[in-house]
Protein backbone atom coordinates (compact mmCIF):
# COMPACT_ATOMS: atom_id res chain seq x y z
CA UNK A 1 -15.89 -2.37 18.09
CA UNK A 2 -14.63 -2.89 15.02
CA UNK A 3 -13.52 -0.57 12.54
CA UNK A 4 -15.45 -1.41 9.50
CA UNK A 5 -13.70 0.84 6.51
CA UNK A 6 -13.73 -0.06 3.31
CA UNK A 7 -10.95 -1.10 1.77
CA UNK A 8 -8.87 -3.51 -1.05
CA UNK A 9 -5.79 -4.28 1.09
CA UNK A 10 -6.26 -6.03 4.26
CA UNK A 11 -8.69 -6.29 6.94
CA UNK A 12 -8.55 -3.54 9.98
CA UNK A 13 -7.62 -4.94 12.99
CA UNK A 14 -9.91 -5.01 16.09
CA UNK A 15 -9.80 -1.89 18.15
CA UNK A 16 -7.73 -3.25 21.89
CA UNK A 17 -9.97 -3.79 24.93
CA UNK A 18 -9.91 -0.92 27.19
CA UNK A 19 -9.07 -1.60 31.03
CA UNK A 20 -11.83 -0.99 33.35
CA UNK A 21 -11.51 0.59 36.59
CA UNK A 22 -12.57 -1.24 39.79
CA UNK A 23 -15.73 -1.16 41.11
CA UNK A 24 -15.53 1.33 44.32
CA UNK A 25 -12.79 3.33 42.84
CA UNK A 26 -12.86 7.14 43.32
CA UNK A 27 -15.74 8.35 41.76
CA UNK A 28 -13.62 11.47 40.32
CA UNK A 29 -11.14 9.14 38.98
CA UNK A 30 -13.55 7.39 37.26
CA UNK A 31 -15.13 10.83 35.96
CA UNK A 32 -11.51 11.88 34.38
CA UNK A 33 -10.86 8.13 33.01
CA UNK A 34 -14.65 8.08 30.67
CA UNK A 35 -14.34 11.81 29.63
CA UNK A 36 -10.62 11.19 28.31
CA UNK A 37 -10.52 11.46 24.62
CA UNK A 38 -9.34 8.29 22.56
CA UNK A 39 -5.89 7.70 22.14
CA UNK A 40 -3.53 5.24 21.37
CA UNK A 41 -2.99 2.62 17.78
CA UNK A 42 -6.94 1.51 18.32
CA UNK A 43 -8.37 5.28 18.01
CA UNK A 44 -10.25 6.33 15.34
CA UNK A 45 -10.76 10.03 14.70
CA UNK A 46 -13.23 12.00 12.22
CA UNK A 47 -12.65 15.47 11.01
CA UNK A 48 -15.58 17.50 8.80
CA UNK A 49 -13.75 19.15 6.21
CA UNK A 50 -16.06 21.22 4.36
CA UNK A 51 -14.51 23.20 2.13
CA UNK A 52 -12.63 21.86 -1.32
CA UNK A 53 -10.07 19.59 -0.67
CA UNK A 54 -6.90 19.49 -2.96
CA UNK A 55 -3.88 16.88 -2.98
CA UNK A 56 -0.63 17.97 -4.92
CA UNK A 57 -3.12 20.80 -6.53
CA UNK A 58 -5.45 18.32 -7.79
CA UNK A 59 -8.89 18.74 -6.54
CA UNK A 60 -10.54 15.43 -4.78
CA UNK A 61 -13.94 14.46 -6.28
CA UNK A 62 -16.38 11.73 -5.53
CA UNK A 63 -16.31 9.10 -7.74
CA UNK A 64 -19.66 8.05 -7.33
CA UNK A 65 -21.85 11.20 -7.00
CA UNK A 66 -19.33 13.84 -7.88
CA UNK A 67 -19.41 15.87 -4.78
CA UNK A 68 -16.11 18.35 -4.82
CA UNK A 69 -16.14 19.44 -0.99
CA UNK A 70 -17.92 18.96 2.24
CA UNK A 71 -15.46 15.78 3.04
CA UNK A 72 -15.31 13.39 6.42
CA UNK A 73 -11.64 12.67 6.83
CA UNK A 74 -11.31 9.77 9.21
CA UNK A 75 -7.72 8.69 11.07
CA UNK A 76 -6.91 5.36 11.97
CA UNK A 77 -3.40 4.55 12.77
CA UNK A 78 -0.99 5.80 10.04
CA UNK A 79 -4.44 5.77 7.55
CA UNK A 80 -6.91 8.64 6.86
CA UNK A 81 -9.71 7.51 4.81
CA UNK A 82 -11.94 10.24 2.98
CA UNK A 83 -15.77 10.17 3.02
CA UNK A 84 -18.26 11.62 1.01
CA UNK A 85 -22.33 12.52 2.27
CA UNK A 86 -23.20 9.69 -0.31
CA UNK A 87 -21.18 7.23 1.80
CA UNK A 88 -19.03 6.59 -0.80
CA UNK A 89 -15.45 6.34 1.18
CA UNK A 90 -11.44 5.64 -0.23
CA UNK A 91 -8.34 5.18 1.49
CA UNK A 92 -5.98 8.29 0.85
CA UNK A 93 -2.34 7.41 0.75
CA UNK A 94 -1.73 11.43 -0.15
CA UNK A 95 -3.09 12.24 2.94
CA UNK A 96 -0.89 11.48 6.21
CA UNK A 97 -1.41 11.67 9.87
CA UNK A 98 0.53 14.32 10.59
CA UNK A 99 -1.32 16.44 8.16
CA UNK A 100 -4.52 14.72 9.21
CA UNK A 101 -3.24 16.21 12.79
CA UNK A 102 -2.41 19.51 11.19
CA UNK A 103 -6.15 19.87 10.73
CA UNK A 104 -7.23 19.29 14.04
CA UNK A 105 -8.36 23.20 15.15
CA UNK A 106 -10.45 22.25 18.25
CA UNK A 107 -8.80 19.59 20.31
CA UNK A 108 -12.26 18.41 22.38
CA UNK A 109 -14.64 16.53 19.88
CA UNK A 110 -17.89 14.15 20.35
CA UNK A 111 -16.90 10.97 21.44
CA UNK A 112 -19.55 7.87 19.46
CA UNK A 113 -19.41 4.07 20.12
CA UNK A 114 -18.82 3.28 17.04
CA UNK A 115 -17.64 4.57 13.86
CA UNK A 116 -21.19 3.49 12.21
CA UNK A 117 -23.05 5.90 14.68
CA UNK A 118 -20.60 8.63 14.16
CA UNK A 119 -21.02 8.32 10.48
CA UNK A 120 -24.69 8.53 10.71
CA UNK A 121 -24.89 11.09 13.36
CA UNK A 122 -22.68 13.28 11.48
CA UNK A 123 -24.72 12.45 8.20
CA UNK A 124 -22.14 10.51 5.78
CA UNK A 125 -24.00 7.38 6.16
CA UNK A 126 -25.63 8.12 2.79
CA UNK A 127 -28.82 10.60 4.22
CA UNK A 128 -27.34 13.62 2.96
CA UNK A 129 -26.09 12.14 -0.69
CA UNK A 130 -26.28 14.98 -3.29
CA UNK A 131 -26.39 17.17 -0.44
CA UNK A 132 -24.00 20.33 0.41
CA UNK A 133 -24.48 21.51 4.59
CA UNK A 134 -23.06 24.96 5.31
């Protein structure tokens, strides 16, 4: 998988290979190993923010649809990148990981392949543009 965010910088790097476990290892073993959560410099993370989101008391707005709340933040490495239900997304330099972490309420989340399918099956591919979900 590759992360595929956009930005003006640099390329992202290619998420690292994860080892897999020997066939006809302990099958409870292999239970706790797939239902870990994903850690390390390759994670990516996603947080639904849905209320108004302000940095240094200004408010964040879309730029291209003008949306003022209802906000994917997504965490890779020392990056958060903010994403609107129009798909329009920007990396936030105002926004670190540790407050990124600070936001994380429930530690236990949805695990998707990709970041693509977790965009879409959380519904800021674009479906939702114009579109507030309480």
């Amino acid at each position: 998988m590759t992360l595929v965010l956009r930005t003006t910088d640099r390329p992202a790097e290619p998420t690292p290979v994860l080892p897999v476990l020997p066939a006809g290892t302990d099958p409870l073993l292999q239970l706790e190993y797939e239902t870990q959560p994903p850690s390390g410099p390759g994670a990516t993370r996603c947080l639904s923010h849905s209320r108004e989101l302000a940095l240094r008391g200004i408010p964040v707005m879309c730029s291209a649809c003008r949306a003022r709340r209802d906000w994917l933040l997504i965490n890779h490495g020392r990056n958060v990148w903010v994403c609107c239900r129009c798909s329009n997304q920007w990396l936030e330099p105002e926004i670190s990981r540790a407050d990124f972490d600070a936001l994380i309420a429930i530690p236990d989340g949805t695990t998707y392949p990709s970041v693509e399918q977790g965009l879409a099956a959380l519904g800021f591919d674009g479906a939702f543009a114009s579109t507030y979900l309480d």
